[in-house]
N, C-alpha and C. Protein backbone atom coordinates (compact mmCIF):
# COMPACT_ATOMS: atom_id res chain seq x y z
N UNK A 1 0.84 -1.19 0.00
CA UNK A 1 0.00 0.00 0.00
C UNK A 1 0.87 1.24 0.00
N UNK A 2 0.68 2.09 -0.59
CA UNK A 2 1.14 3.16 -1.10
C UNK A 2 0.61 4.56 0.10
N UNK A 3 1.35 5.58 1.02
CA UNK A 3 0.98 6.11 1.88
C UNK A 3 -0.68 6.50 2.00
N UNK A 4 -1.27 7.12 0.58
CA UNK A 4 -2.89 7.52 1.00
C UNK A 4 -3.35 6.74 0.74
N UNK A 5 -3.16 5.20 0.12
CA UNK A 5 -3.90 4.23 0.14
C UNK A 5 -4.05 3.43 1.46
N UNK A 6 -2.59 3.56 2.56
CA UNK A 6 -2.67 3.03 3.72
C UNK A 6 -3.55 4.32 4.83
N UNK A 7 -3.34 5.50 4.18
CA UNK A 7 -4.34 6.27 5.16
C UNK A 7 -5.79 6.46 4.96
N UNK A 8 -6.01 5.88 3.99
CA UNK A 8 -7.67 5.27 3.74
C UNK A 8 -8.15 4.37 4.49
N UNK A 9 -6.63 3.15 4.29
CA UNK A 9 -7.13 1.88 5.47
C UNK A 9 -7.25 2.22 6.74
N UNK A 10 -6.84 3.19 7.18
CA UNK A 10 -6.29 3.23 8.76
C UNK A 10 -7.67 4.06 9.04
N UNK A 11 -8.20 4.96 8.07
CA UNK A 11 -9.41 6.21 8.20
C UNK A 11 -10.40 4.57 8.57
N UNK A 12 -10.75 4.13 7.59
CA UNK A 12 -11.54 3.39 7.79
C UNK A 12 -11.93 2.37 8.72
N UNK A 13 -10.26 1.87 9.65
CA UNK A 13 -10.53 0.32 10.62
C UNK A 13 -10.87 1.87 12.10
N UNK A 14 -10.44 3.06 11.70
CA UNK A 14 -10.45 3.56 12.96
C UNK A 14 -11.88 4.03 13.15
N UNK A 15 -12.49 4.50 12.28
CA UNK A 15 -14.43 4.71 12.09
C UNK A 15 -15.25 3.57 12.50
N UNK A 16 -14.11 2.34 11.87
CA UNK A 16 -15.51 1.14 11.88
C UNK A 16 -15.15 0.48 13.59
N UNK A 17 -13.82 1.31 14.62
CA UNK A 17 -13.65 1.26 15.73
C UNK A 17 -14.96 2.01 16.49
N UNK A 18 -14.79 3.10 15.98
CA UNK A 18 -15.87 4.23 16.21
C UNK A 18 -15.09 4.72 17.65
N UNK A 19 -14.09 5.06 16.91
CA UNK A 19 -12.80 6.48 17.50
C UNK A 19 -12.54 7.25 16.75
N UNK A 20 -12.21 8.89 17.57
CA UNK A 20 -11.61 9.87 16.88
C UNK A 20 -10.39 9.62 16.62
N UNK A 21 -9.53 10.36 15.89
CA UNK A 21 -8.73 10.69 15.70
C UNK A 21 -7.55 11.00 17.26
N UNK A 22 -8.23 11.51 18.05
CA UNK A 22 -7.58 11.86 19.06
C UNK A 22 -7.73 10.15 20.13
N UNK A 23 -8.62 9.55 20.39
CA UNK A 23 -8.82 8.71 20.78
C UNK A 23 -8.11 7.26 20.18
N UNK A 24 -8.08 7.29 19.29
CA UNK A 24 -6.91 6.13 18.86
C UNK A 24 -5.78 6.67 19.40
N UNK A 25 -5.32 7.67 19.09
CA UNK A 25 -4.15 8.00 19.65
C UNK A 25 -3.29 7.97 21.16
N UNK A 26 -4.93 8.05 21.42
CA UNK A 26 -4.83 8.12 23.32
C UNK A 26 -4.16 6.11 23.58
N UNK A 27 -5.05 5.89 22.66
CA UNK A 27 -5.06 4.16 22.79
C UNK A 27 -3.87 3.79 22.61
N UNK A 28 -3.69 3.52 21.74
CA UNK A 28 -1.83 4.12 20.97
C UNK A 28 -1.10 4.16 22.17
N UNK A 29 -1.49 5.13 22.43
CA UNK A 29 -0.08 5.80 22.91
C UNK A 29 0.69 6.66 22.00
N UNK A 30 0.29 7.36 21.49
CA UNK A 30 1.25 7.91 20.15
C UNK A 30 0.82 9.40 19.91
N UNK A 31 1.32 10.27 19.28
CA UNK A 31 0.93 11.59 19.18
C UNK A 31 -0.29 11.31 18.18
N UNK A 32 -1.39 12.36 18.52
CA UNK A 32 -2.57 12.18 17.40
C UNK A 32 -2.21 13.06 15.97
N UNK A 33 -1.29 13.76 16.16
CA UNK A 33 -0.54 14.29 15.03
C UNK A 33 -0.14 12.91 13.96
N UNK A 34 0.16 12.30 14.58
CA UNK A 34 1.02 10.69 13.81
C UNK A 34 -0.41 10.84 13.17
N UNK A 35 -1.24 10.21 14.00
CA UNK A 35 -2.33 9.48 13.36
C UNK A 35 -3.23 10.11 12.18
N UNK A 36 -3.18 11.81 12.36
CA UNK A 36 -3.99 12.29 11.71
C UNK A 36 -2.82 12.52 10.14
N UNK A 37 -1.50 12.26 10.43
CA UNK A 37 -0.74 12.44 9.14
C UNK A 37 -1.19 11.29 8.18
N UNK A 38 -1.33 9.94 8.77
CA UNK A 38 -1.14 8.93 7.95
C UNK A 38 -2.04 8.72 7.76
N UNK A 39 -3.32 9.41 8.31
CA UNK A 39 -4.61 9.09 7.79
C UNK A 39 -4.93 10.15 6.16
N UNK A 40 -4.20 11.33 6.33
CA UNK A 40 -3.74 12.26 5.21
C UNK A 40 -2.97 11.66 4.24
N UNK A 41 -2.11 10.64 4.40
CA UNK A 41 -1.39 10.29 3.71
C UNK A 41 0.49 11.19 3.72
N UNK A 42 0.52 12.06 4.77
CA UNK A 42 2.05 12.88 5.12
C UNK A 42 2.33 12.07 5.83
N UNK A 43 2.70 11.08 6.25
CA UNK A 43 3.32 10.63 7.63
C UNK A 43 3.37 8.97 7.41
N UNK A 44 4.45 8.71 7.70
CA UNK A 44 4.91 7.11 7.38
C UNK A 44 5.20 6.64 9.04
N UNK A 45 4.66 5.16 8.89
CA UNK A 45 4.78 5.25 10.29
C UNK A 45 5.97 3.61 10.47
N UNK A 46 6.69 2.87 11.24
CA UNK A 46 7.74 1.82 11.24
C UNK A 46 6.78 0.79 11.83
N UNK A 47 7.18 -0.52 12.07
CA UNK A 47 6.98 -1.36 12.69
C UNK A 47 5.69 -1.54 14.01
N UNK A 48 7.31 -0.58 14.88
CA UNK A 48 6.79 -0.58 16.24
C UNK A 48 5.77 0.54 16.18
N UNK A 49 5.11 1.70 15.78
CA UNK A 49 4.53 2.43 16.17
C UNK A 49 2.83 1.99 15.47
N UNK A 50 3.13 1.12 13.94
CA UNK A 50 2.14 0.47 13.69
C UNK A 50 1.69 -0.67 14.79
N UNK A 51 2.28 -1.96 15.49
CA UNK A 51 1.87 -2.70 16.19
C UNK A 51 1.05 -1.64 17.43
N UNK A 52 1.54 -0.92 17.36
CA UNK A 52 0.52 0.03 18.76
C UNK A 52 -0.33 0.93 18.22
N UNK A 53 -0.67 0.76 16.88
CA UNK A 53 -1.76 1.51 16.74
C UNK A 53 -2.29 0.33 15.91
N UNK A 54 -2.54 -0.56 15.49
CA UNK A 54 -3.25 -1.79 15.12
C UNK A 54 -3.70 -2.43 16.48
N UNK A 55 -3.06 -2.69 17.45
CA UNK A 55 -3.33 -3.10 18.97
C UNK A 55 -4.66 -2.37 19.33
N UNK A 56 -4.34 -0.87 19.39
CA UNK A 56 -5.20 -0.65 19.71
C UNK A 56 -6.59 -0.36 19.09
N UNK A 57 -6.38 -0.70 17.57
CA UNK A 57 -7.79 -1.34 17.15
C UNK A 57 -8.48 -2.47 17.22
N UNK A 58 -7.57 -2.83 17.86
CA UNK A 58 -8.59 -4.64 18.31
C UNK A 58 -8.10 -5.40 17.39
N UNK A 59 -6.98 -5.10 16.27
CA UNK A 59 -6.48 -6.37 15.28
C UNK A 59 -5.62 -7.04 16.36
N UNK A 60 -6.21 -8.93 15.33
CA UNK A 60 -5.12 -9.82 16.24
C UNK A 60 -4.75 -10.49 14.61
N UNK A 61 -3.96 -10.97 15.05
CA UNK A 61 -3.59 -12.59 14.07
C UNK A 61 -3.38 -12.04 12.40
N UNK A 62 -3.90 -12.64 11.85
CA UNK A 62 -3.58 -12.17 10.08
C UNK A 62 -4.25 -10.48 9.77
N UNK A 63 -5.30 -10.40 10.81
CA UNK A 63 -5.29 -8.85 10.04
C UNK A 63 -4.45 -7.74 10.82
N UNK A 64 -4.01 -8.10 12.01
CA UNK A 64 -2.66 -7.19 12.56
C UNK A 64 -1.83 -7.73 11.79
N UNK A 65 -1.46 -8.73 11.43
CA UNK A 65 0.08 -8.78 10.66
C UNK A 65 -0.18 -8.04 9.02
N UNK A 66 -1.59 -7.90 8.53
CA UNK A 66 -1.74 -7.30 7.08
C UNK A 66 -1.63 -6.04 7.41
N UNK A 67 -2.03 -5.31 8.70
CA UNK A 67 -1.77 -3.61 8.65
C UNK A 67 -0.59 -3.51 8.96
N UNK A 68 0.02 -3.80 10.03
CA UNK A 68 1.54 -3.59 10.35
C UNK A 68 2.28 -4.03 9.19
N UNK A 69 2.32 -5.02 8.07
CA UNK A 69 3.07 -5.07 6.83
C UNK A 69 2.86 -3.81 5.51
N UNK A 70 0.83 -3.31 5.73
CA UNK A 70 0.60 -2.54 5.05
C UNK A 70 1.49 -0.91 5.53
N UNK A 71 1.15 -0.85 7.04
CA UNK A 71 1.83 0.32 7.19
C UNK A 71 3.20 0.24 7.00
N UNK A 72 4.32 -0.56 7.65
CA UNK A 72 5.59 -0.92 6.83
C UNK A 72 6.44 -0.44 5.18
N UNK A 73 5.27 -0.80 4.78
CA UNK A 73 5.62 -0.53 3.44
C UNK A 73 5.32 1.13 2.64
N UNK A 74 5.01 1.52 3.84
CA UNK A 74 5.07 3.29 3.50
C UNK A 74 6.30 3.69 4.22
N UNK A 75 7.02 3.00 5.49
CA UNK A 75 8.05 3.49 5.66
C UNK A 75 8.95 3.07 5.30
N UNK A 76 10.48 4.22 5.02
CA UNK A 76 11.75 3.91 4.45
C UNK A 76 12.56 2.52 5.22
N UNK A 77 12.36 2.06 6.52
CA UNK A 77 12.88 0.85 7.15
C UNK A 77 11.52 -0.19 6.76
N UNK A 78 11.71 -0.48 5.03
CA UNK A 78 10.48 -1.61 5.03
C UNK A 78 10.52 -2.89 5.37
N UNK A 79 11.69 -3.41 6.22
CA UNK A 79 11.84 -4.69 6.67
C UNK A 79 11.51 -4.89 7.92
N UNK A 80 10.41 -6.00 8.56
CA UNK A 80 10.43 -5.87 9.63
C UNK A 80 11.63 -6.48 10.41
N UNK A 81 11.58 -6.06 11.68
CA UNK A 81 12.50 -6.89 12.35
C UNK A 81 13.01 -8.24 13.08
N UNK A 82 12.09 -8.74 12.68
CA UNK A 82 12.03 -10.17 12.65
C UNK A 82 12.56 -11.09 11.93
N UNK A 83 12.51 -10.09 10.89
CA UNK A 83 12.93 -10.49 9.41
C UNK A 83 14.73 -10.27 8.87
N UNK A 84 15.22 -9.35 9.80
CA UNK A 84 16.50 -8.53 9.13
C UNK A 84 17.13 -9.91 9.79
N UNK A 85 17.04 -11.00 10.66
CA UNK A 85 18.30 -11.78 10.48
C UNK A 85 18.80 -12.78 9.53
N UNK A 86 17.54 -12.71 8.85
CA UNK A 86 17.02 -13.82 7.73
C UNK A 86 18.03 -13.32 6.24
N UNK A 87 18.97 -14.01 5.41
CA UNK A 87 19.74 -13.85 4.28
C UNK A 87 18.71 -12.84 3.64
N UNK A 88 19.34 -11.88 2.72
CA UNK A 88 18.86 -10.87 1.65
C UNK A 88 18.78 -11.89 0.63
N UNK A 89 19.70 -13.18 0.08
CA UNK A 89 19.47 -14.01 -0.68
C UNK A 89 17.79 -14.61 -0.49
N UNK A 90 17.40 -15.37 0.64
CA UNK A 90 16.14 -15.62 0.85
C UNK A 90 15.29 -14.83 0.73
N UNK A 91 15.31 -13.40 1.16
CA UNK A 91 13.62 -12.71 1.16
C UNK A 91 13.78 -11.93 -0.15
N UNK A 92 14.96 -11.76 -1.04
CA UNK A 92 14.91 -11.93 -2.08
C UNK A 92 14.06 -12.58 -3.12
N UNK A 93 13.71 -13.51 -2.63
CA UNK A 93 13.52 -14.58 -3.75
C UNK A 93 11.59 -14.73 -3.78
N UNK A 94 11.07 -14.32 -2.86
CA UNK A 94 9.81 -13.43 -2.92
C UNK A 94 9.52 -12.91 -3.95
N UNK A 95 10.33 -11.80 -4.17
CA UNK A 95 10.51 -10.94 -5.18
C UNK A 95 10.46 -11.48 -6.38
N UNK A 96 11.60 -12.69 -6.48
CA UNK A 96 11.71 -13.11 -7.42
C UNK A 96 11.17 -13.82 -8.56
N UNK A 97 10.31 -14.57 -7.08
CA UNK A 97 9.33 -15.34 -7.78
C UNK A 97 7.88 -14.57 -8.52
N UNK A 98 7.83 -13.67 -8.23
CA UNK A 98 7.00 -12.70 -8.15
C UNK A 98 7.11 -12.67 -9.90
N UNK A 99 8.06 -11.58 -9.69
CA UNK A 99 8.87 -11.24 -11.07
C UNK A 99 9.06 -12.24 -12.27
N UNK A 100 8.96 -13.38 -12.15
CA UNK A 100 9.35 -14.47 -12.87
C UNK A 100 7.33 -15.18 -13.60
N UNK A 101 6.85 -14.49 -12.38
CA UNK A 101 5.21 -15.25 -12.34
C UNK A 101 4.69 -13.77 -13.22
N UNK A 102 5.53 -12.40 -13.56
CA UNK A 102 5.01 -11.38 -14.71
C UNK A 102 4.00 -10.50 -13.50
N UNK A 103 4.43 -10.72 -11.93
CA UNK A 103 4.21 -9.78 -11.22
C UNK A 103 4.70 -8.60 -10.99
N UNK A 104 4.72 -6.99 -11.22
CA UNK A 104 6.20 -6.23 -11.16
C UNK A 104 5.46 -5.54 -9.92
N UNK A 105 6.17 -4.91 -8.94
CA UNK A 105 5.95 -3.86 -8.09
C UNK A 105 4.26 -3.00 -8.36
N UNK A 106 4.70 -2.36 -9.86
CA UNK A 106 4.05 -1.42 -9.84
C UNK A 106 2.72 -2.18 -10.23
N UNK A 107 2.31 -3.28 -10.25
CA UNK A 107 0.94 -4.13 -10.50
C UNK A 107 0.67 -4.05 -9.28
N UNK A 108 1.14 -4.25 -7.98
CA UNK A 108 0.40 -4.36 -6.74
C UNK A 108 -0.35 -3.81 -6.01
N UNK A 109 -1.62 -3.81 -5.83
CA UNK A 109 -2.60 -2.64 -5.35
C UNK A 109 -2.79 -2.78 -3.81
N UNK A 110 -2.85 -4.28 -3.63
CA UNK A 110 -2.84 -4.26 -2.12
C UNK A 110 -3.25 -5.60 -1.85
N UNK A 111 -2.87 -5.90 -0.93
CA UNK A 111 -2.67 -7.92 -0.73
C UNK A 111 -2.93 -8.32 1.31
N UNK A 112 -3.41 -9.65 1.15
CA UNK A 112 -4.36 -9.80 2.41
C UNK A 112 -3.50 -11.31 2.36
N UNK A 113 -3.23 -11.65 4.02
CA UNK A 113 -2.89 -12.65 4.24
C UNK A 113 -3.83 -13.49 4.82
N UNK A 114 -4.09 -14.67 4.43
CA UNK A 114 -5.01 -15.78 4.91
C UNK A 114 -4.55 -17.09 5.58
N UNK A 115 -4.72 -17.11 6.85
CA UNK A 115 -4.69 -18.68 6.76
C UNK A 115 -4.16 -18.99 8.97
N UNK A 116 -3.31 -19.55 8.87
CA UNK A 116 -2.75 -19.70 10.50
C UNK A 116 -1.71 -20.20 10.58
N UNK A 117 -1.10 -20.66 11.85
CA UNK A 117 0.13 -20.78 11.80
C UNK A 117 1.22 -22.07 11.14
N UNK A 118 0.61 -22.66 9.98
CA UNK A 118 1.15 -23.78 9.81
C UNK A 118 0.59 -23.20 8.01
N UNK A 119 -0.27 -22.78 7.85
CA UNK A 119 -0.36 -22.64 6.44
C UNK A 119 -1.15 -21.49 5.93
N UNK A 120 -0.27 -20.84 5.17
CA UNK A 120 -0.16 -19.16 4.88
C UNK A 120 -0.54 -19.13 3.03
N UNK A 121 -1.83 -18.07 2.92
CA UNK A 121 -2.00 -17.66 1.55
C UNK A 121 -1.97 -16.36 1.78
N UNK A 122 -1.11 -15.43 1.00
CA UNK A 122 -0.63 -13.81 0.38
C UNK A 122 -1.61 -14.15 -0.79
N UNK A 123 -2.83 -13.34 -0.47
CA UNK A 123 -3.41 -12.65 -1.96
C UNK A 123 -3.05 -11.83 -2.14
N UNK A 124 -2.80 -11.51 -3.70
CA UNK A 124 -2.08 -10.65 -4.10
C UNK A 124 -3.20 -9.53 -4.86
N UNK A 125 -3.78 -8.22 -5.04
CA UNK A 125 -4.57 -7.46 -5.62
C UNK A 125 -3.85 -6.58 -6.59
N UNK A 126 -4.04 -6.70 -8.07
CA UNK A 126 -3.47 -6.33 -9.04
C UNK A 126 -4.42 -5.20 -9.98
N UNK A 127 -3.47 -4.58 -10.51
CA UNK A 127 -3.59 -3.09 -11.00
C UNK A 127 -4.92 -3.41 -11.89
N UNK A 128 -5.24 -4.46 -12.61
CA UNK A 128 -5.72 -4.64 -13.62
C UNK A 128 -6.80 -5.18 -13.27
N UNK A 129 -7.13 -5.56 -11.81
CA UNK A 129 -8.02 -6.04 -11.60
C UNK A 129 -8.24 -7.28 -10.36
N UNK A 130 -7.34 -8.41 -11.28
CA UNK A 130 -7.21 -9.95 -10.66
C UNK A 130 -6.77 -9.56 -9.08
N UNK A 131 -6.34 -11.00 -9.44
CA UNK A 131 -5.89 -11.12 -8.34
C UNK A 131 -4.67 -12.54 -8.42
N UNK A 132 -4.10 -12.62 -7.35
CA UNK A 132 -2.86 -13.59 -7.70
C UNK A 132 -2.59 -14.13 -6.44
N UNK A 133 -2.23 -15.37 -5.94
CA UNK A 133 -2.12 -15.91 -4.62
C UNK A 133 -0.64 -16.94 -4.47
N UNK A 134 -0.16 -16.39 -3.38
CA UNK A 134 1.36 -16.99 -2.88
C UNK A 134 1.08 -17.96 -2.06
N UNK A 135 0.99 -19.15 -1.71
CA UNK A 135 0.85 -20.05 -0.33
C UNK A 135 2.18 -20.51 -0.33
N UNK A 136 1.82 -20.69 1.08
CA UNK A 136 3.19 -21.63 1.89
C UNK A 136 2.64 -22.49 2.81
N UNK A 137 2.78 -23.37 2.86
CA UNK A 137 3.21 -24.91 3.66
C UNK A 137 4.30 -25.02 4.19
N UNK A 138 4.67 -24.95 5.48
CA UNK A 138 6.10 -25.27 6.32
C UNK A 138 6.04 -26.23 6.83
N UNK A 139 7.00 -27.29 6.52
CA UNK A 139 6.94 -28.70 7.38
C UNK A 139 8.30 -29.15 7.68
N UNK A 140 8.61 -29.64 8.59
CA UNK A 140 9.77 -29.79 8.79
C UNK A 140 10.27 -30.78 9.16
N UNK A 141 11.06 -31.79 8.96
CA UNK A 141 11.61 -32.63 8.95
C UNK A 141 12.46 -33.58 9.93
């Protein structure tokens, strides 16, 4: 998601909370300045300041991990940190596969993760319309 496309999402989970602007913030913990930027679309927010303002909308499980990845990806540190010990060769290859399947960056409109902790689908929402889906199966040996 692209900054005013993530401050559409955020306008919207915080209405259908049925909080102000100032009141998420309180929840938060966070300046309501933050909140009212990224709901504008001026203001990029990291990791940690998304998990505390998704928290305090009541997201758990796949749709806190889809806003905190959505908000992520408006800020310049788009890796989470969970993630930075993991090879650039591996989360690379995301990409790659992506790229190889005639997915580019600029096709991506906005994508929803499905599923629990043993088996994961990334829908993917494309410029043109479709749509495109990543699963994973982890099993281990």
């Amino acid at each position: 998601m692209r900054n005013a496309e993530f401050g559409k999402h955020l306008s919207k989970l915080r209405q259908e909370a049925n909080l102000t602007i100032r009141e998420l913030a309180l929840r938060a913990k966070v300046p309501h300045s933050l909140i009212a930027g990224l709901q504008a679309g001026n203001r990029r927010v990291g990791e940690y300041q998304a998990r505390k303002i998704g928290l305090a909308l009541d997201l758990v499980g796949a749709a806190l991990d889809t806003f905190i990845l959505s908000a992520v990806n408006t800020c310049t540190e788009k890796v989470l940190q969970e993630a930075k010990d993991y090879p650039s060769t591996f989360l690379n290859m995301v990409a790659k596969q992506l790229r190889l399947a005639g997915i580019l960056p600029q096709d991506l409109t906005n994508f929803q993760i499905i599923g629990d902790s043993s088996k994961h689908v990334l829908k993917l929402y494309l410029q043109d319309g479709s749509s495109a889906q990543l699963s994973s199966i982890l099993t281990t040996a």
